[in-house]
C-alpha atoms as a PDB file:
ATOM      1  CA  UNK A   1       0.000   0.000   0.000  1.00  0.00           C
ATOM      2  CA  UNK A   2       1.224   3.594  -0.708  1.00  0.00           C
ATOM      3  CA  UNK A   3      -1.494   5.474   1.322  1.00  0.00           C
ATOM      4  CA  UNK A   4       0.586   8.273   1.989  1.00  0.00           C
ATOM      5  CA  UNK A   5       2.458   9.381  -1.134  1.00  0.00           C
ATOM      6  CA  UNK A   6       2.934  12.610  -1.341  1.00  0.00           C
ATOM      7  CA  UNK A   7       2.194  12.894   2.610  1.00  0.00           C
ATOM      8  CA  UNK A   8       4.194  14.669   5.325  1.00  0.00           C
ATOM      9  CA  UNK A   9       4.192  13.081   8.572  1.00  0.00           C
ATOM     10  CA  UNK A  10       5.948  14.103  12.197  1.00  0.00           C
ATOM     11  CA  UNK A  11       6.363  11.153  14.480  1.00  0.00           C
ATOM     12  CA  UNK A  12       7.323  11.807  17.681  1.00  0.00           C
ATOM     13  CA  UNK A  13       9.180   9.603  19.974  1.00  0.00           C
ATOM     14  CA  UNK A  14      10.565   7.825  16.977  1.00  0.00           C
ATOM     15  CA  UNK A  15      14.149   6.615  18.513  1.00  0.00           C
ATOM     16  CA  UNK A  16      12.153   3.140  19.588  1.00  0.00           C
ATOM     17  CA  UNK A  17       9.290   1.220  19.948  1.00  0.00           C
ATOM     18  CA  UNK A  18       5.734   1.964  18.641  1.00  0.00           C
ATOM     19  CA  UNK A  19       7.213   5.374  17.464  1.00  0.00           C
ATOM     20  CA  UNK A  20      10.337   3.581  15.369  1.00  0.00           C
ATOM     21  CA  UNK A  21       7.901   1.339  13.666  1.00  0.00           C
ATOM     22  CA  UNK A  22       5.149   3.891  13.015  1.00  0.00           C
ATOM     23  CA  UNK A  23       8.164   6.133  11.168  1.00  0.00           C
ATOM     24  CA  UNK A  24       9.177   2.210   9.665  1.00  0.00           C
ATOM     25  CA  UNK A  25       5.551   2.110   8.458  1.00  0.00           C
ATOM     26  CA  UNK A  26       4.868   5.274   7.192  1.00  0.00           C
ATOM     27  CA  UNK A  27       7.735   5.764   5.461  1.00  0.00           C
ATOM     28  CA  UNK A  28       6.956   1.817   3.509  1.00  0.00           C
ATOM     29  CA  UNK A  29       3.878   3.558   2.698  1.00  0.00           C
ATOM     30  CA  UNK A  30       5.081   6.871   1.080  1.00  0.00           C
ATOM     31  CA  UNK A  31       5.214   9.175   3.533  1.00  0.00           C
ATOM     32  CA  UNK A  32       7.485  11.945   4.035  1.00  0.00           C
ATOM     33  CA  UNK A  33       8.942  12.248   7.664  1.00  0.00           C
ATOM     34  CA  UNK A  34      10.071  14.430  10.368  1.00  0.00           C
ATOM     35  CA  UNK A  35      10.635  12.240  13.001  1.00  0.00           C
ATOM     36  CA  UNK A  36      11.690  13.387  16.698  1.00  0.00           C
ATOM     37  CA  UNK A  37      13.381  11.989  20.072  1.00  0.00           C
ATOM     38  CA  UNK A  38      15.627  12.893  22.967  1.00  0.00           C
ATOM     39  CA  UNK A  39      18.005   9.536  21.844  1.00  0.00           C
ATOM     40  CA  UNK A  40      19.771  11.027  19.110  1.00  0.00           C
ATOM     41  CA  UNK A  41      21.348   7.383  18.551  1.00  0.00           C
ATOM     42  CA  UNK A  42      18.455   5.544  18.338  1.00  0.00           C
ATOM     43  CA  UNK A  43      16.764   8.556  15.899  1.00  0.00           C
ATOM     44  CA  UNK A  44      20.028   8.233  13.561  1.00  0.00           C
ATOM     45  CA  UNK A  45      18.852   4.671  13.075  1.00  0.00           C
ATOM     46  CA  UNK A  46      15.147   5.525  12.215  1.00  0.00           C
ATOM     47  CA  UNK A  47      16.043   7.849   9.959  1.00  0.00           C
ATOM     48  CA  UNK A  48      18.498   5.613   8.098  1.00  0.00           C
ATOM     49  CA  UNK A  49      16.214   2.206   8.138  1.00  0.00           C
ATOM     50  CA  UNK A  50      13.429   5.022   6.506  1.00  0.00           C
ATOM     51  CA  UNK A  51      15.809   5.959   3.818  1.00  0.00           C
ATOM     52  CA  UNK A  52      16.378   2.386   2.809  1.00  0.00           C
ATOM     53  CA  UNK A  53      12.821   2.474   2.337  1.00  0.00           C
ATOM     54  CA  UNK A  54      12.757   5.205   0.023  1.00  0.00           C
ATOM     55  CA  UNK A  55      11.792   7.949   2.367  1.00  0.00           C
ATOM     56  CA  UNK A  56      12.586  11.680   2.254  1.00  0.00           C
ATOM     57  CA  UNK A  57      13.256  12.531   6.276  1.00  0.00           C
ATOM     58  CA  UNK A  58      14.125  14.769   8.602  1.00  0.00           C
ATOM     59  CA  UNK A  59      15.443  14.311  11.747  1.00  0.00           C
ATOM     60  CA  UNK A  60      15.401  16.276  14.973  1.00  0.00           C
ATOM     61  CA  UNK A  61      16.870  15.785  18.383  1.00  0.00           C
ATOM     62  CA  UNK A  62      14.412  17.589  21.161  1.00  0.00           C
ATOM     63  CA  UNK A  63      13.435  16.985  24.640  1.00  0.00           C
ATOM     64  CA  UNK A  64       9.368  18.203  23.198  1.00  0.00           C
ATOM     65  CA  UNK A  65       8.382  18.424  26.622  1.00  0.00           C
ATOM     66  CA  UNK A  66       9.032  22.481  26.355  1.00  0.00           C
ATOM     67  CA  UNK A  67       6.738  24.293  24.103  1.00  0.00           C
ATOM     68  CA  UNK A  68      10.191  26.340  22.330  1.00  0.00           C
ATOM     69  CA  UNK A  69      11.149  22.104  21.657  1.00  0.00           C
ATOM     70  CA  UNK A  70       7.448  21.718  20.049  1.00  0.00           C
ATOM     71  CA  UNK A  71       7.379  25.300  17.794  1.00  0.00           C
ATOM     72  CA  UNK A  72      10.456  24.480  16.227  1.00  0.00           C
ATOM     73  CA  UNK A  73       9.851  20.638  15.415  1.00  0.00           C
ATOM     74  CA  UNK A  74       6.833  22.091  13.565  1.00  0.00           C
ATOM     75  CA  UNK A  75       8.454  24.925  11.885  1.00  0.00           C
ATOM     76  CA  UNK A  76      11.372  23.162  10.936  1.00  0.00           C
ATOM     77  CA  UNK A  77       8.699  20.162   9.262  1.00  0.00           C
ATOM     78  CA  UNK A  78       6.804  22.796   7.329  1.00  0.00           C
ATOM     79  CA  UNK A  79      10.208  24.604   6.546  1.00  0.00           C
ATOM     80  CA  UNK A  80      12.091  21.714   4.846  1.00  0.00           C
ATOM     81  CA  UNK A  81       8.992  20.149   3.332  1.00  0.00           C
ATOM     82  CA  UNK A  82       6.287  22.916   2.591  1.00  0.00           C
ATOM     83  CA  UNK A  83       3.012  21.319   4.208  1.00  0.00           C
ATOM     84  CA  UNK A  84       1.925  18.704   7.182  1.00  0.00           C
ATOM     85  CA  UNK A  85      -0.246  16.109   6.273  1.00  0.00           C
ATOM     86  CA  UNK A  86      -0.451  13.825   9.496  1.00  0.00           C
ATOM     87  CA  UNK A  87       0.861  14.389  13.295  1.00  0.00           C
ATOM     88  CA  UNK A  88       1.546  11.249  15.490  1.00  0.00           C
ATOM     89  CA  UNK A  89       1.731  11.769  18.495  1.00  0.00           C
ATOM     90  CA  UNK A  90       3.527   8.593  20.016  1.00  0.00           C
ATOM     91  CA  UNK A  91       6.291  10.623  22.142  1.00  0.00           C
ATOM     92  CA  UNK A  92       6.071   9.066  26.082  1.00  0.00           C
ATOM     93  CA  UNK A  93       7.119   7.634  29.571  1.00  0.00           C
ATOM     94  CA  UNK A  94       5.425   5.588  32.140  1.00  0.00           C
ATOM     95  CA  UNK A  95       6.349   4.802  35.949  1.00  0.00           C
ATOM     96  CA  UNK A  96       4.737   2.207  38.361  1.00  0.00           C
ATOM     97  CA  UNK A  97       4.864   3.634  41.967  1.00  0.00           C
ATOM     98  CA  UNK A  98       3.191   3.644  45.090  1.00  0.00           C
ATOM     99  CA  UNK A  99       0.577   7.200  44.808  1.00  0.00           C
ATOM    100  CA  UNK A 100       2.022   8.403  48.244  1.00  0.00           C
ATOM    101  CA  UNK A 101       5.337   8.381  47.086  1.00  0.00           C
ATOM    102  CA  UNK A 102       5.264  10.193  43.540  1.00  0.00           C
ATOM    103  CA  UNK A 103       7.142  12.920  43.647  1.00  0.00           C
ATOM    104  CA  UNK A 104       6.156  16.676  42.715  1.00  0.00           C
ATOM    105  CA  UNK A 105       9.203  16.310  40.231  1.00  0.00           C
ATOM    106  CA  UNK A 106       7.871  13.107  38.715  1.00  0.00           C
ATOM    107  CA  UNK A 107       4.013  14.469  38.525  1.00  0.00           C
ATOM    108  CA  UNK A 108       5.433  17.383  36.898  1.00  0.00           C
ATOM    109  CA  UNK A 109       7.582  15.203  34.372  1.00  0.00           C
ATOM    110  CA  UNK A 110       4.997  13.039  33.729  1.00  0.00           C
ATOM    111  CA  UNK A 111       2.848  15.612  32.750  1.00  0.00           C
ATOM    112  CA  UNK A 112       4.632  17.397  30.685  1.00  0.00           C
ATOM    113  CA  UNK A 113       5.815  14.845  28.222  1.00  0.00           C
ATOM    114  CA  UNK A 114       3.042  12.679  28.214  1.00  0.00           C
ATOM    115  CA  UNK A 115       0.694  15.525  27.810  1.00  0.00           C
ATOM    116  CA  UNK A 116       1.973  19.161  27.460  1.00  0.00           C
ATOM    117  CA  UNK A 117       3.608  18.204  24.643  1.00  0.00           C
ATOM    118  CA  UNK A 118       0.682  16.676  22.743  1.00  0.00           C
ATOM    119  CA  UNK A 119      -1.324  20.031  23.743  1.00  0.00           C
ATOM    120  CA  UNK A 120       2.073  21.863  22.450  1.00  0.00           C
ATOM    121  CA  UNK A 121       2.297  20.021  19.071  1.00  0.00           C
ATOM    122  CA  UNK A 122      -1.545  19.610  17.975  1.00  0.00           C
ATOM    123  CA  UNK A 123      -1.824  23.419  18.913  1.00  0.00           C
ATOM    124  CA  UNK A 124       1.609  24.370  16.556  1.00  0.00           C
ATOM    125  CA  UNK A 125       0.341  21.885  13.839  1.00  0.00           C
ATOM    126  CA  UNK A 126      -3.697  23.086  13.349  1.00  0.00           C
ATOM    127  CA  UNK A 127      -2.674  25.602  11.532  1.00  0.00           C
ATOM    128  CA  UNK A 128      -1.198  23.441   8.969  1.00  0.00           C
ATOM    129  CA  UNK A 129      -3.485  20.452   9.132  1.00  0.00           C
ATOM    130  CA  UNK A 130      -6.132  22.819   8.357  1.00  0.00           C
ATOM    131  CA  UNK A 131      -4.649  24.270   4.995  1.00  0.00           C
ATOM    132  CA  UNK A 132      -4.316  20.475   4.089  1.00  0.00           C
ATOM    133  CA  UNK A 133      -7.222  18.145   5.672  1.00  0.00           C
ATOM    134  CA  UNK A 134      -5.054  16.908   7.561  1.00  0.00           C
ATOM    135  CA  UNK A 135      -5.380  14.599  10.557  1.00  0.00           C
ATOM    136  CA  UNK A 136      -3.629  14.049  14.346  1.00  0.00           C
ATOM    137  CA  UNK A 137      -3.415  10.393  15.998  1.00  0.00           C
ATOM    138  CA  UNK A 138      -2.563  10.932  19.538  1.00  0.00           C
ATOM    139  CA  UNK A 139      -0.987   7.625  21.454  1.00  0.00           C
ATOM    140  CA  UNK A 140      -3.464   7.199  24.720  1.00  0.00           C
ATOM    141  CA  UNK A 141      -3.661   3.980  26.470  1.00  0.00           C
ATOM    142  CA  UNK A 142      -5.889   1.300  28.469  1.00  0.00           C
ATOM    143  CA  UNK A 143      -4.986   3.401  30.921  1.00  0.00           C
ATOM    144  CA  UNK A 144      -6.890   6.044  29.788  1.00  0.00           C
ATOM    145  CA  UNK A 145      -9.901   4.063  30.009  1.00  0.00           C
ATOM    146  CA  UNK A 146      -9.445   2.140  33.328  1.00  0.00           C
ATOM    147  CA  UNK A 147      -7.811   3.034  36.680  1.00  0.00           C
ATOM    148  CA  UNK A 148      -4.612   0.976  37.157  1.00  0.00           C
ATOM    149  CA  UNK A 149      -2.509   0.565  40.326  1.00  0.00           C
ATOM    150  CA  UNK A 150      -0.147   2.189  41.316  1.00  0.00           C
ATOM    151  CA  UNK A 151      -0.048   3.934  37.655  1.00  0.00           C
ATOM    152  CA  UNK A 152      -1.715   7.305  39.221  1.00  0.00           C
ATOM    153  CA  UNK A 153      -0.070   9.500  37.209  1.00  0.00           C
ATOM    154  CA  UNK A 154       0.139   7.774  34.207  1.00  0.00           C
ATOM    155  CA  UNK A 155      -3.510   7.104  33.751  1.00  0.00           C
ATOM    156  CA  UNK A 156      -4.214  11.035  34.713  1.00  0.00           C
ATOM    157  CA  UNK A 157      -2.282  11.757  31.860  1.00  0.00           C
ATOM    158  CA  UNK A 158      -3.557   9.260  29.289  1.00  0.00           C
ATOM    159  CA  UNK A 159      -7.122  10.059  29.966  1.00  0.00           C
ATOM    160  CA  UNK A 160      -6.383  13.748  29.164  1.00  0.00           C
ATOM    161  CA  UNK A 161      -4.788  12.811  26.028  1.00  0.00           C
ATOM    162  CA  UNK A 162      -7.849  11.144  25.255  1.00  0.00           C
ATOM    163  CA  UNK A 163     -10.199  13.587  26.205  1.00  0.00           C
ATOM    164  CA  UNK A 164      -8.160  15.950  24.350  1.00  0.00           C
ATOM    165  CA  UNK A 165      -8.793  14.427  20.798  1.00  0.00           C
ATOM    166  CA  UNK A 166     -12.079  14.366  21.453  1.00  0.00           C
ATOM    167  CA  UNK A 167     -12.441  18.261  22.435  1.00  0.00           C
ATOM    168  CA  UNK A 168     -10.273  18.565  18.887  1.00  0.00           C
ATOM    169  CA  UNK A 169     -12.328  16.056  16.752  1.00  0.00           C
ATOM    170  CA  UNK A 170     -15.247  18.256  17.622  1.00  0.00           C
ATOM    171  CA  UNK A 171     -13.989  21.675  17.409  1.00  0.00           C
ATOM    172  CA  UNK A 172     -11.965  21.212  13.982  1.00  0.00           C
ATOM    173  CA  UNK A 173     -14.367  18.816  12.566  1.00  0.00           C
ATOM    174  CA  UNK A 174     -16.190  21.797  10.061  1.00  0.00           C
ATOM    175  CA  UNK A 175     -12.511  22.588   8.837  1.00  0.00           C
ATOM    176  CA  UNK A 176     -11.900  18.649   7.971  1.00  0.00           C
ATOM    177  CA  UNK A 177      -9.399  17.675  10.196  1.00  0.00           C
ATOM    178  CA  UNK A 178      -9.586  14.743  12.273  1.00  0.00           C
ATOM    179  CA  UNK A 179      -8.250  14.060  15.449  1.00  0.00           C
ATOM    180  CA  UNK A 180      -8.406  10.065  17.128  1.00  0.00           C
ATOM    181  CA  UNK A 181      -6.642   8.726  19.678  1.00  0.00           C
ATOM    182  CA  UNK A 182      -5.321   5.260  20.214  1.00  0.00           C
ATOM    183  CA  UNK A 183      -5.238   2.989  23.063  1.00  0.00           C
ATOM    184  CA  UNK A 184      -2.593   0.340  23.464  1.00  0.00           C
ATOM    185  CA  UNK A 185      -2.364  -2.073  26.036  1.00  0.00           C
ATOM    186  CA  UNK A 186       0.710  -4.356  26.968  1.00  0.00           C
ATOM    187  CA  UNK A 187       3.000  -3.956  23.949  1.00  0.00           C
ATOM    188  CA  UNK A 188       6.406  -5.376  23.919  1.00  0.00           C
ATOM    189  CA  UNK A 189       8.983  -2.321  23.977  1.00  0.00           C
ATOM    190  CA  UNK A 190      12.052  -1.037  25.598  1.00  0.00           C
ATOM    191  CA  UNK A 191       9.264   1.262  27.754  1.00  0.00           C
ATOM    192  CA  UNK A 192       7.496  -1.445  28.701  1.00  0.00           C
ATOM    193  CA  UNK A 193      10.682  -3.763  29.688  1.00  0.00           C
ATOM    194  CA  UNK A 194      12.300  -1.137  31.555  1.00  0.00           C
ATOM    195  CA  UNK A 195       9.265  -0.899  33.821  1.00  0.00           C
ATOM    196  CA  UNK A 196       9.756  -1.622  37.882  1.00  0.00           C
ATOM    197  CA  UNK A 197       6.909  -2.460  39.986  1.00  0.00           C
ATOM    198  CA  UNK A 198       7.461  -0.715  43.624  1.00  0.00           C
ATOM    199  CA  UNK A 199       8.117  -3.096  46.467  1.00  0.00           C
ATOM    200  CA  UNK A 200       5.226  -4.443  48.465  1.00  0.00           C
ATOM    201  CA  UNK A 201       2.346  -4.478  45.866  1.00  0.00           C
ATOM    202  CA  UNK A 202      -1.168  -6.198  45.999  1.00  0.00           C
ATOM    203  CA  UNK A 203      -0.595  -8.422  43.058  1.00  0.00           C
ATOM    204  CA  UNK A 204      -4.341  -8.906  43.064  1.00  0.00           C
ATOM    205  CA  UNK A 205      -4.684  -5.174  41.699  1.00  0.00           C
ATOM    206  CA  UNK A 206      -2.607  -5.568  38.861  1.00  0.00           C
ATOM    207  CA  UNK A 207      -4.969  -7.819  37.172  1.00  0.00           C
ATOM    208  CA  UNK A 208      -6.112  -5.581  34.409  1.00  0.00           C
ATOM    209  CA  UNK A 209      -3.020  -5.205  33.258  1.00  0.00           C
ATOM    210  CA  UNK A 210      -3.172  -8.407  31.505  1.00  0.00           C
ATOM    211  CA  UNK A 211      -4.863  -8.781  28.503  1.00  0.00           C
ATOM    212  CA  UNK A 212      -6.617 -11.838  26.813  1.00  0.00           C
ATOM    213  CA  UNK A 213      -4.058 -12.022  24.561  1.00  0.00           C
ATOM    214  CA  UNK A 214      -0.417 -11.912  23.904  1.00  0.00           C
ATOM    215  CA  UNK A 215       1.499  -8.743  24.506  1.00  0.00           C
ATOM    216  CA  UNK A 216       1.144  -7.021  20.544  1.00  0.00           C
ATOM    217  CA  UNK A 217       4.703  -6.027  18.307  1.00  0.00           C
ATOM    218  CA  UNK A 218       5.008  -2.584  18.043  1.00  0.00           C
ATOM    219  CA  UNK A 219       4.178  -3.219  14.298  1.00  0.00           C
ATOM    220  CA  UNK A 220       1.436  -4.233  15.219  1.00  0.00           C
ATOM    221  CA  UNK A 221       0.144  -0.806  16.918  1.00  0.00           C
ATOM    222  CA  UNK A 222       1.906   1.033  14.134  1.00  0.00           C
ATOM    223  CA  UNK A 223      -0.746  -0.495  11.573  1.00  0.00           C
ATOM    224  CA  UNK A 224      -3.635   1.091  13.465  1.00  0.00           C
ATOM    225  CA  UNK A 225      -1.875   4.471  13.552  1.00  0.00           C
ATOM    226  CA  UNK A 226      -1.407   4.147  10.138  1.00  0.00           C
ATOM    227  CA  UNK A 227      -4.901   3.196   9.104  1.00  0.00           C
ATOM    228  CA  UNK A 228      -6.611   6.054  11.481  1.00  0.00           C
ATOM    229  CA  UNK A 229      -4.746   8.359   9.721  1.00  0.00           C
ATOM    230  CA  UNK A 230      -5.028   7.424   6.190  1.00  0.00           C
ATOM    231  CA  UNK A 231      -8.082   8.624   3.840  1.00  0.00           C
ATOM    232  CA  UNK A 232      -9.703   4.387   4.619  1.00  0.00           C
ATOM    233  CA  UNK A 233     -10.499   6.142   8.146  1.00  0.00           C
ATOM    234  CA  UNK A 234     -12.330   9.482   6.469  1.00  0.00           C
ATOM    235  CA  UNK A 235     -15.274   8.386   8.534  1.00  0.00           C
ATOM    236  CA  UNK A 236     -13.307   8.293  11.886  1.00  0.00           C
ATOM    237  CA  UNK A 237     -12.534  11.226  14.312  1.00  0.00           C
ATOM    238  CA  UNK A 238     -12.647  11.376  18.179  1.00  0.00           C
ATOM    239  CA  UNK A 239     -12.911   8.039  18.577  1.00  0.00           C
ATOM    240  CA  UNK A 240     -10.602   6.055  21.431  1.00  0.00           C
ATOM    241  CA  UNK A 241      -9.488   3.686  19.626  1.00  0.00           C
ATOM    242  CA  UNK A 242      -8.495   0.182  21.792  1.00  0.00           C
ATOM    243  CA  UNK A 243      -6.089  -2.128  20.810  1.00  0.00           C
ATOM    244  CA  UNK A 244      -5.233  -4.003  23.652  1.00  0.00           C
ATOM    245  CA  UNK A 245      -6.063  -7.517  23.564  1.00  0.00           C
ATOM    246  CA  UNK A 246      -9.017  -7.667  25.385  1.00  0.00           C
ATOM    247  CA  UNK A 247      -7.101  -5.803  28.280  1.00  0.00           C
ATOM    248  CA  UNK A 248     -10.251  -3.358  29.034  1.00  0.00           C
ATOM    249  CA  UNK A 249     -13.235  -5.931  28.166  1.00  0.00           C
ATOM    250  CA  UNK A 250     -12.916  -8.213  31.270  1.00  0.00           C
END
């Protein structure tokens, strides 16, 4: 499929995981990229497995958790490639830990990657999205749709990402830009791996954190991204997309 020739696309958090295969996916499709991350060595390799696909891209090292970060990702996309088809979103971190114990340092952090920057980029990108029909798919979570354990601040921040969309989706929906959101459950990447449960859990609690099925390939989340924001999904905006192996149906 080449559902996005002639398409510009910025992918954050593109170094690894479901960002690095959503940029592998796009770019098999068409798509032109400017693709984003704080791991400048794990972004060098994006960008070069895109190329050996055939794909224009540009590359930026940024910590997109301040707005300054954010402005000039978007300017710099628009600069080197003259218009912004598609925003993902994907950009994120995650910490298991006791709700007493999180810090104001670690709320604060939290927030602002997980979900300043989303507000930052679809903000800095509208503009652009509108001039083209464009459309935003914002990474959310199961999380965003069910309280987890000792994942306070992670699920706060996943729901607002979620909300978000849908605020977007409605407001922007006469000027013909959509805006979804999708929600992953266990998936098997380096953010997930790295993960450490705090000592002296109820294991009982963590229950919904394990889905029906196997834990999905980042691939595999990159596919949806891809279809929600090709022209097949035309009919789809604000929806919360799950794709989390039965994770939030028991």
């Amino acid at each position: 499929m080449r559902r996005f020739d002639d398409k510009v696309v910025i992918v954050t958090g593109a170094a690894s995981g479901i960002g690095e295969a959503t940029a592998l996916r796009m770019a098999s499709e068409g798509a032109s990229l400017a693709i984003a991350d704080r791991d400048a060595e794990g972004l060098a390799n994006t960008q070069a497995q895109c190329r050996e696909l055939g794909a224009n891209v540009l590359a930026l090292e940024c910590d997109l958790s301040e707005h300054p970060a954010c402005e000039g990702m978007v300017s710099a996309a628009v600069e080197h490639f003259g218009h912004l088809d598609v925003l993902c979103n994907i950009a994120g971190i995650a910490q298991f830990k006791h709700f007493t114990e999180i810090s104001v340092a670690e709320w604060q952090r939290m927030l602002a990657v997980n979900l300043s920057s989303v507000f930052y980029l679809c903000q800095l990108a509208m503009p652009e999205l509108v001039k083209t029909r464009g459309n935003i798919v914002n990474l959310a979570s199961s999380a965003a749709l069910v309280g987890q354990a000792y994942n306070a601040s992670y699920c706060a921040t996943k729901a607002a990402v979620m909300n978000l969309s849908k605020a977007l989706a409605v407001e922007f929906a006469g000027a013909k830009v959509r805006i979804n959101a999708l929600c992953p459950g266990s998936v098997k990447t380096p953010l997930v791996s790295n993960l450490e449960f705090p000592k002296d859990i109820d294991s009982n609690l963590l229950g919904k954190l394990f889905p029906l099925l196997e834990a999905a390939e980042p691939a595999e989340i990159a596919a949806a991204i891809a279809y929600l924001a090709s022209d097949e999904a035309r009919f789809i905006t604000g929806a919360a997309l799950s794709i989390d192996g039965g994770q939030v149906a028991c």
